[in-house]
N, C-alpha and C. Protein backbone atom coordinates (compact mmCIF):
# COMPACT_ATOMS: atom_id res chain seq x y z
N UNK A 1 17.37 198.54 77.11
CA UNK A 1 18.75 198.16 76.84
C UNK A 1 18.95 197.95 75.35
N UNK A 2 18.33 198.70 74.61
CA UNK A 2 18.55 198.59 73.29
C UNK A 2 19.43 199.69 72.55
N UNK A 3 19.79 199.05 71.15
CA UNK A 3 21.04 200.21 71.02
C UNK A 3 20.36 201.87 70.35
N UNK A 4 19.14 201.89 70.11
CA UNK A 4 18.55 202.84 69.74
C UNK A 4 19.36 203.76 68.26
N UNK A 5 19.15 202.71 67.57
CA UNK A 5 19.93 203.18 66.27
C UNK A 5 18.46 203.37 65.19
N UNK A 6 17.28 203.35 65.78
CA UNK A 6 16.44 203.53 64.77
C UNK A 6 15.34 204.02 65.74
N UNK A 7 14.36 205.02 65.21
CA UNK A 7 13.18 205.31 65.48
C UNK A 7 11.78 205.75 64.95
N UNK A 8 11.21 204.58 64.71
CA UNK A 8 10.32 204.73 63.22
C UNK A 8 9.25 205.12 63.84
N UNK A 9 8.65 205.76 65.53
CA UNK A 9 7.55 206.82 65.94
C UNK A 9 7.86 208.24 65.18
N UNK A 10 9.16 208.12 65.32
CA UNK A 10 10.14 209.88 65.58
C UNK A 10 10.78 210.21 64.39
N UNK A 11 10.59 209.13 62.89
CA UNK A 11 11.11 208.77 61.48
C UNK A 11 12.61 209.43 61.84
N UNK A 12 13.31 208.74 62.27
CA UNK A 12 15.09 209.19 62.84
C UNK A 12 15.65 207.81 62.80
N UNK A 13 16.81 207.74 62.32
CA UNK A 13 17.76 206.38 62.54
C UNK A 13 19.24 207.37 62.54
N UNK A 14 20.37 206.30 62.84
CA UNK A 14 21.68 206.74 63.02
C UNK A 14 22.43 205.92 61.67
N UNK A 15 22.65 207.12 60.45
CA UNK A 15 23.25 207.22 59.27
C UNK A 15 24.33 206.11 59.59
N UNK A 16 24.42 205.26 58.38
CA UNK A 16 25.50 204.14 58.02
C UNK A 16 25.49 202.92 58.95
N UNK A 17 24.99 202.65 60.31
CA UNK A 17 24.05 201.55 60.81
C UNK A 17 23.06 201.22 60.37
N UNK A 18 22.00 202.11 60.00
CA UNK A 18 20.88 201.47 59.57
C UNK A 18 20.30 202.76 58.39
N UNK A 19 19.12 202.35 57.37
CA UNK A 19 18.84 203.06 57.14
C UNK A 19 16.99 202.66 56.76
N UNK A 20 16.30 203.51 56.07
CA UNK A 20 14.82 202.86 55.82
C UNK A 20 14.69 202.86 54.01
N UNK A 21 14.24 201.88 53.72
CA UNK A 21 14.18 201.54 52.08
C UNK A 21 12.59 201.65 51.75
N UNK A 22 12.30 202.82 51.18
CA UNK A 22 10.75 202.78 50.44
C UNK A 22 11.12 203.03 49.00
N UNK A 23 10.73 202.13 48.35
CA UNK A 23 10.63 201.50 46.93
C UNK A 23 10.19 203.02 46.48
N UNK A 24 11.01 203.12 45.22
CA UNK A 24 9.98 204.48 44.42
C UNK A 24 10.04 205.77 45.38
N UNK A 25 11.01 205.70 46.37
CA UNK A 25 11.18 207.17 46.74
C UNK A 25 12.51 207.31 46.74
N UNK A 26 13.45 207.21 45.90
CA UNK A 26 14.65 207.72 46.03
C UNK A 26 15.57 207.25 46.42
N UNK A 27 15.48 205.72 46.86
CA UNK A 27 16.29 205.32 47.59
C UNK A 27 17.35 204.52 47.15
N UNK A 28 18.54 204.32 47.68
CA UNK A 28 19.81 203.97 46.69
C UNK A 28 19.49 202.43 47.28
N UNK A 29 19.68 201.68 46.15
CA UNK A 29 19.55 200.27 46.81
C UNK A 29 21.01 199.76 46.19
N UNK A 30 21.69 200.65 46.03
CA UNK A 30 22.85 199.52 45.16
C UNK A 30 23.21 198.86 46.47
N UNK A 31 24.23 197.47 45.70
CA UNK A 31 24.50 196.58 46.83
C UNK A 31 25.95 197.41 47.43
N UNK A 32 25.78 197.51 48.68
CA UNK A 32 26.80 198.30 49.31
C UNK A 32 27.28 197.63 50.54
N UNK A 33 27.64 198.21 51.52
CA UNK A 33 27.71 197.15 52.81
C UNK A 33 26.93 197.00 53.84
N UNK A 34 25.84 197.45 53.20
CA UNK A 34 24.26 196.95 53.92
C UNK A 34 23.80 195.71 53.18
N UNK A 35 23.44 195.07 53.98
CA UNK A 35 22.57 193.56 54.11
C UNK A 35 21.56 193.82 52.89
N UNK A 36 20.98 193.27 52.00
CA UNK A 36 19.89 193.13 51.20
C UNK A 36 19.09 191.63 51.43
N UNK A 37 18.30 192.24 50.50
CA UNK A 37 17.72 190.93 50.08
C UNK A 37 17.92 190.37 48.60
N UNK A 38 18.53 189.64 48.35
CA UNK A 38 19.21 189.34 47.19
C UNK A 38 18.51 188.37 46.54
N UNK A 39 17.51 187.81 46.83
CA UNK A 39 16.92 186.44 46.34
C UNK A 39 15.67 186.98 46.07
N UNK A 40 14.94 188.01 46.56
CA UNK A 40 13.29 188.65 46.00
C UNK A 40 12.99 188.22 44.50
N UNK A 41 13.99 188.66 43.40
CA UNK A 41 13.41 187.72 42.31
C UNK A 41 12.28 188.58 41.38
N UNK A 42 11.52 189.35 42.62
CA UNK A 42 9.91 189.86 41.86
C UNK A 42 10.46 191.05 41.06
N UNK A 43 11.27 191.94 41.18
CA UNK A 43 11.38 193.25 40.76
C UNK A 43 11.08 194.22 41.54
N UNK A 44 11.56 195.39 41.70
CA UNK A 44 11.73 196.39 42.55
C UNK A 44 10.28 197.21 42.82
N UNK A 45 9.19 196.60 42.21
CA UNK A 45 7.82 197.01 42.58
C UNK A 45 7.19 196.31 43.66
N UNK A 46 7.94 195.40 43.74
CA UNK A 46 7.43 193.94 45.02
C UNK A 46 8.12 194.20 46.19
N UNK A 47 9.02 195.46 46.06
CA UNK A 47 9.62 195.86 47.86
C UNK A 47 8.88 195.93 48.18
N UNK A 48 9.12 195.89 49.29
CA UNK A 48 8.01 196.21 50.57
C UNK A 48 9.42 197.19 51.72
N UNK A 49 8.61 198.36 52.12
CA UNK A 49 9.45 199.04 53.03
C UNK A 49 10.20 198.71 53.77
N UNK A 50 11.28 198.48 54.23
CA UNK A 50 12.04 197.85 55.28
C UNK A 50 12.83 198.61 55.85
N UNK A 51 13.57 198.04 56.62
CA UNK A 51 14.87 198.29 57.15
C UNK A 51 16.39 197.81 56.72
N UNK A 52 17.55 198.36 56.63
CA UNK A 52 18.94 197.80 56.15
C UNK A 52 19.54 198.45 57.39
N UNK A 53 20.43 196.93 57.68
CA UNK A 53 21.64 197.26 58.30
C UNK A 53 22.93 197.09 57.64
N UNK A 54 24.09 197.94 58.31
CA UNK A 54 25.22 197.98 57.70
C UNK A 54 26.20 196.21 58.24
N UNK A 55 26.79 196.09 57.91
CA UNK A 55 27.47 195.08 58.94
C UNK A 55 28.48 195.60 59.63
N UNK A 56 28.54 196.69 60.04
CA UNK A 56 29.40 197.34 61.63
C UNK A 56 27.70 197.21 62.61
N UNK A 57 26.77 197.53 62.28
CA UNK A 57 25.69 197.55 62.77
C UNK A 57 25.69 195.61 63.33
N UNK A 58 25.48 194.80 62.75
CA UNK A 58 25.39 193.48 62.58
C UNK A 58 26.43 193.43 63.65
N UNK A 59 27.81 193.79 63.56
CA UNK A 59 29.22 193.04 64.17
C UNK A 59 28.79 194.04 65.87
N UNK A 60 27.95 194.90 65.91
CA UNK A 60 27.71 195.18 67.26
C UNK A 60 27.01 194.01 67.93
N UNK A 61 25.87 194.21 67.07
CA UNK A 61 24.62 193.51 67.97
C UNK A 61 25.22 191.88 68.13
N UNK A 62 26.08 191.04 66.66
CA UNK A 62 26.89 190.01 67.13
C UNK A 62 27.63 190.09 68.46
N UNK A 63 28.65 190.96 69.05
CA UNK A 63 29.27 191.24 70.27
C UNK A 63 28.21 191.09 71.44
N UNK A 64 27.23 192.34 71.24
CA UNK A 64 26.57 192.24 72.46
C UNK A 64 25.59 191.21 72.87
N UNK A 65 25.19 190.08 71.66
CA UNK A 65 24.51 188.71 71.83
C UNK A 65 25.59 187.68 72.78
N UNK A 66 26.79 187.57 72.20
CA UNK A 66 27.84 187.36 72.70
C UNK A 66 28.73 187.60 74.57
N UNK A 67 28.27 189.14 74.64
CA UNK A 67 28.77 189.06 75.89
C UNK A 67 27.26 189.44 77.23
N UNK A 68 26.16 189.31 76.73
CA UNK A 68 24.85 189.51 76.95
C UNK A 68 23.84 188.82 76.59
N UNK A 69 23.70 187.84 76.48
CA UNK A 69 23.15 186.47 76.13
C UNK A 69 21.99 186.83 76.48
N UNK A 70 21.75 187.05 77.74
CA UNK A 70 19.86 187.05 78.35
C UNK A 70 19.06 188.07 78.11
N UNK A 71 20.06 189.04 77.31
CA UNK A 71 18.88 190.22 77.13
C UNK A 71 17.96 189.72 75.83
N UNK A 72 18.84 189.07 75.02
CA UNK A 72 18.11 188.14 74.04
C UNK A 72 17.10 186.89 74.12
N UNK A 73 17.42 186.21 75.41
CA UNK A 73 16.55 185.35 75.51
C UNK A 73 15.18 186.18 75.98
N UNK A 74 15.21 187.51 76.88
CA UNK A 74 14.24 188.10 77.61
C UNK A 74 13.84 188.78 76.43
N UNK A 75 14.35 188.98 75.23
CA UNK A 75 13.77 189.68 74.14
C UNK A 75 12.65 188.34 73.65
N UNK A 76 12.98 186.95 73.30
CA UNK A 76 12.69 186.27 72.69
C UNK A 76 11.08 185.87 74.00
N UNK A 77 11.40 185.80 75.07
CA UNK A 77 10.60 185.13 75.65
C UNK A 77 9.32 186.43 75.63
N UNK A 78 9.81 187.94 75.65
CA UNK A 78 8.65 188.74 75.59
C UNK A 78 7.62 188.70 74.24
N UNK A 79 8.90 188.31 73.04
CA UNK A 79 7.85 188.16 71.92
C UNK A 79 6.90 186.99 72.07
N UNK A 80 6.96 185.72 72.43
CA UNK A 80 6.03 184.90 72.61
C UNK A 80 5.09 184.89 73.48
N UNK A 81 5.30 185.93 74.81
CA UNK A 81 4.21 185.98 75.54
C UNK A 81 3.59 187.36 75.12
N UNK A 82 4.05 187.97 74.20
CA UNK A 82 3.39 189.18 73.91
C UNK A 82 3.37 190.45 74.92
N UNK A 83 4.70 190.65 75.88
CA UNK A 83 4.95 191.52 77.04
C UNK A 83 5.76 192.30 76.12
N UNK A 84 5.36 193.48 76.31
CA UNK A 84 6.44 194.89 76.17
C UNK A 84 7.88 194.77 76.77
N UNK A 85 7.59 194.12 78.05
CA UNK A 85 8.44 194.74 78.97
C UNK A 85 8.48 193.42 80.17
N UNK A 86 10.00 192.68 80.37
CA UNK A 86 9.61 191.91 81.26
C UNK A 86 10.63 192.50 82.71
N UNK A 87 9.92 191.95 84.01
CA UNK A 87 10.67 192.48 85.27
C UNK A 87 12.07 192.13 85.01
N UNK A 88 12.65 192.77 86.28
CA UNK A 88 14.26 192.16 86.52
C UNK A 88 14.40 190.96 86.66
N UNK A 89 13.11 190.50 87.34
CA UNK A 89 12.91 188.70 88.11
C UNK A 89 13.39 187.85 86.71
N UNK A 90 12.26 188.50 85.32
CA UNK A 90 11.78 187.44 84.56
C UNK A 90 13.14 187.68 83.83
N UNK A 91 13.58 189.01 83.67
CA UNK A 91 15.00 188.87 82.71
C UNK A 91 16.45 188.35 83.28
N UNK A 92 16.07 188.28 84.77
CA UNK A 92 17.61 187.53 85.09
C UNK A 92 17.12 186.88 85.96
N UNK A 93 16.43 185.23 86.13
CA UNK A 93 15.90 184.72 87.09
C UNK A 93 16.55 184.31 88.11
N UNK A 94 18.21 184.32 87.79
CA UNK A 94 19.47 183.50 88.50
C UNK A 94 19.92 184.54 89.57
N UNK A 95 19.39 185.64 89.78
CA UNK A 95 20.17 186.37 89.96
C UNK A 95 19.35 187.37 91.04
N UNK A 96 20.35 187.48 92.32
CA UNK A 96 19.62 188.38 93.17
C UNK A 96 18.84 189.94 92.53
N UNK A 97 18.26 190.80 93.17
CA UNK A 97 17.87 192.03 92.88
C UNK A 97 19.03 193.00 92.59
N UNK A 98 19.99 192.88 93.48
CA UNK A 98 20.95 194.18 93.48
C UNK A 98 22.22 193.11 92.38
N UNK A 99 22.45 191.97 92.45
CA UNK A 99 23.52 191.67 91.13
C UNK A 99 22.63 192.16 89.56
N UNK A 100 21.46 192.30 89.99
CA UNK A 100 21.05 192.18 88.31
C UNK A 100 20.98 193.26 87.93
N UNK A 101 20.87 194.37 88.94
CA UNK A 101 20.83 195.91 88.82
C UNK A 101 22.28 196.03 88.09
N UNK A 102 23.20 195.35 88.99
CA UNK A 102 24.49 195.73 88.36
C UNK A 102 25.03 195.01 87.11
N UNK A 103 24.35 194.02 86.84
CA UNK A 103 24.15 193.19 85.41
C UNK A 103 23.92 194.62 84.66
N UNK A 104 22.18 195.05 84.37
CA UNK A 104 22.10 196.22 84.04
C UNK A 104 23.21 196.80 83.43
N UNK A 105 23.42 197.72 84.83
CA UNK A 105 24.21 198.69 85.04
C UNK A 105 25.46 198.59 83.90
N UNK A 106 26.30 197.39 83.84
CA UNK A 106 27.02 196.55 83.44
C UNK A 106 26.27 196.66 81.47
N UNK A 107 25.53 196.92 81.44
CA UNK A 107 25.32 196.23 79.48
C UNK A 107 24.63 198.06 79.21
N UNK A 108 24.39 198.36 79.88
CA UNK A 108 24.05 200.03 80.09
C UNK A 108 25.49 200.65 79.48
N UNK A 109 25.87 200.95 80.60
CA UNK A 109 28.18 201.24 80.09
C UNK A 109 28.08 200.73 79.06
N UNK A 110 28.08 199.27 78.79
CA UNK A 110 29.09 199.11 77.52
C UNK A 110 28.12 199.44 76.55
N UNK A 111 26.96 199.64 76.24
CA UNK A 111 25.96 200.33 75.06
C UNK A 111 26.76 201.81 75.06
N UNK A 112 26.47 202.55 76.03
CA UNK A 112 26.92 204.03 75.91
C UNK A 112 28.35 204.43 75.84
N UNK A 113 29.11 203.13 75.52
CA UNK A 113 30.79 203.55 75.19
C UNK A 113 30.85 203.03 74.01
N UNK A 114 29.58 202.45 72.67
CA UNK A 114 29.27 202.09 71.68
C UNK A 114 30.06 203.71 70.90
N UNK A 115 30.62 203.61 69.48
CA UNK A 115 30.34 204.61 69.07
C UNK A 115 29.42 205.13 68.26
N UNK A 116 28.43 204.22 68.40
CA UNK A 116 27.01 204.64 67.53
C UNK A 116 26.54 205.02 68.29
N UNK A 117 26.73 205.20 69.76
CA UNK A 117 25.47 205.39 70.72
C UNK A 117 26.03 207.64 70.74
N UNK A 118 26.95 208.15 70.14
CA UNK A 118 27.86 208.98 70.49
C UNK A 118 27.19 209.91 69.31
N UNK A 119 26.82 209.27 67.98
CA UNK A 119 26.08 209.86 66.67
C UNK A 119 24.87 210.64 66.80
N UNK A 120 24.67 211.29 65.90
CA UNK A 120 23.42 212.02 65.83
C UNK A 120 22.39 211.58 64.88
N UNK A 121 21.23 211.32 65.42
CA UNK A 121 20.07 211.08 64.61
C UNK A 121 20.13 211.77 63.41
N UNK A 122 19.50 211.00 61.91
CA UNK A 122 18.84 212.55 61.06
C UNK A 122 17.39 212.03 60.72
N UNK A 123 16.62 212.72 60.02
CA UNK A 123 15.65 212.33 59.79
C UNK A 123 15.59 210.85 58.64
N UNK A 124 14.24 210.21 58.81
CA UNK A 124 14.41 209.05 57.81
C UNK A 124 14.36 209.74 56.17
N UNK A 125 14.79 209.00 55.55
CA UNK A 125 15.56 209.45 53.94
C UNK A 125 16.58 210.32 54.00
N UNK A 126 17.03 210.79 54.68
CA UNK A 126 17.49 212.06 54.58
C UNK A 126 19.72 210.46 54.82
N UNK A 127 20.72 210.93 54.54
CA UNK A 127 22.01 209.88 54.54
C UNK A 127 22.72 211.19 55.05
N UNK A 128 24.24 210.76 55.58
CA UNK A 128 25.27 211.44 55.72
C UNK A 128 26.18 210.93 55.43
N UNK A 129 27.22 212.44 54.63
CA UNK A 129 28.54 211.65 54.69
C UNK A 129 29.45 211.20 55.46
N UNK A 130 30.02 210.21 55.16
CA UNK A 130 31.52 209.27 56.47
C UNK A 130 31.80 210.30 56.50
N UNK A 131 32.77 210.30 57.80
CA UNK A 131 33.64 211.57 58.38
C UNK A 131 34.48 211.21 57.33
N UNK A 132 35.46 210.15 57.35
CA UNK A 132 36.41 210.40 56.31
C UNK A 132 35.88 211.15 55.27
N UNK A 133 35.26 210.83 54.21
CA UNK A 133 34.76 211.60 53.15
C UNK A 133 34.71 212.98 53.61
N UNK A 134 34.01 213.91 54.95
CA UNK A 134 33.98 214.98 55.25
C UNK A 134 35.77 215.34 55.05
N UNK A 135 36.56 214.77 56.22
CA UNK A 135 37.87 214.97 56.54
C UNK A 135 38.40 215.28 55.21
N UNK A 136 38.09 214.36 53.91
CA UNK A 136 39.39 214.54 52.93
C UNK A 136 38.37 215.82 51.92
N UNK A 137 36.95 215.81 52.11
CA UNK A 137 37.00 217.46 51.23
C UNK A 137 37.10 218.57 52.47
N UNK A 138 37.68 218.73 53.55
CA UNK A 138 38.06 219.70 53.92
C UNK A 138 39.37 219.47 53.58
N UNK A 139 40.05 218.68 53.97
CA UNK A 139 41.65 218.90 53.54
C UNK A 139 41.51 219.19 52.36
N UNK A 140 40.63 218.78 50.78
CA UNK A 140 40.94 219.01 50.15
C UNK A 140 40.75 220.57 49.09
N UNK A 141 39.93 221.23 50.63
CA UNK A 141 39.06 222.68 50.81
C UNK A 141 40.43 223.75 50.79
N UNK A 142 41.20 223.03 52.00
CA UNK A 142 41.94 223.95 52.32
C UNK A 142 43.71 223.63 51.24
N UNK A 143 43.89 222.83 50.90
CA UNK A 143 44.64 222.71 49.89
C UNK A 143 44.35 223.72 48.80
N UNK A 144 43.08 223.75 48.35
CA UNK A 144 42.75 224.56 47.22
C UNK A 144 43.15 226.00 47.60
N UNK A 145 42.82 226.72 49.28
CA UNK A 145 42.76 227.66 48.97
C UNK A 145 44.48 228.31 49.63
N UNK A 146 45.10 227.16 49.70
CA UNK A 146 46.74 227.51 50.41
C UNK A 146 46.75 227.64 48.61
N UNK A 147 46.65 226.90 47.87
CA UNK A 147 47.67 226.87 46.47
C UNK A 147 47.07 227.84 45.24
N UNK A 148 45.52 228.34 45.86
CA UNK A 148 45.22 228.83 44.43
C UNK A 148 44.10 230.17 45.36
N UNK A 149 44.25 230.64 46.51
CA UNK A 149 43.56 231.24 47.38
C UNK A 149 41.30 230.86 47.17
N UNK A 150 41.09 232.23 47.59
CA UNK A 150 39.56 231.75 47.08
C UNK A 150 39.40 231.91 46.14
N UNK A 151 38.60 231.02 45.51
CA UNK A 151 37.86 231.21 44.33
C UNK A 151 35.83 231.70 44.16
N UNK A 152 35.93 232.48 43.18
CA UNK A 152 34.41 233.36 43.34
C UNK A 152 33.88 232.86 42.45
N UNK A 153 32.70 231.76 42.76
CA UNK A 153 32.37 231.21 41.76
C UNK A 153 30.73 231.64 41.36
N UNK A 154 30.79 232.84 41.12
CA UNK A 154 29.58 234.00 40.86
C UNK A 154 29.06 233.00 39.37
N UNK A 155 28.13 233.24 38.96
CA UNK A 155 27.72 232.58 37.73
C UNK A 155 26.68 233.94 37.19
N UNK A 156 27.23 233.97 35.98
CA UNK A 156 26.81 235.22 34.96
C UNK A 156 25.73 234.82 34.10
């Protein structure tokens, strides 16, 4: 039941939710509307690889803590016992077999009507542009070639 916006077996995440920061390879760290770490202090040789989220990324996982409370506690209780993976029993103890299926069922839907869940992976380092940004250089593609047709930009 996770939102699968990152996959660091498969080096893939979903552009402008999240992205991966390795120091000294290229990577844009300006402060943008991804989360940093602002207090490090050491200098940009003392990163250490991480992860950044955007805060549309943040304002999801806020919602779904919000209307899904126990998938978090069953997250929290697997990290301390050191389980991958806990049953239906241990993640909804209140709750018959077939309501919790539909609990499930229930945080399943609303992940896959996410519109991050709708995006396409790219590889890690690799960014994409916002659609807007796409949208306004095609409009501003086809403006060029209504007012001034094609242009051949051969280089001599």
């Amino acid at each position: 039941m996770g939102l699968n916006i990152k996959n660091f077996t498969k080096k893939v995440h979903i552009p402008y939710f999240v992205r991966f920061i390795a120091p000294n390879e290229g990577a844009n760290t300006i402060y943008d509307e991804f989360n940093h770490n602002q207090h490090g202090g050491r200098g940009a040789k003392h990163i250490r690889k991480h992860w950044e989220y955007s805060q549309s990324c943040f304002e999801i996982v806020r919602k779904y803590h919000e209307l899904f409370p126990e998938v978090f506690i069953a997250i929290k209780k697997s990290q301390s016992q050191r389980k991958a993976m806990h049953s239906l029993k241990d993640t909804f103890p209140l709750l018959e077999k077939e309501a919790a299926i539909e609990r499930i069922k229930c945080i399943t839907g609303w992940i896959e009507k996410l519109p991050v869940s709708k995006l396409p992976y790219v590889e890690m380092g690799f960014d994409a542009l916002d659609s807007s940004l796409i949208e306004g250089l095609k409009n501003h593609n086809n403006y060029i070639q209504k007012n001034y047709g094609t242009v051949d930009l051969k280089v001599k």
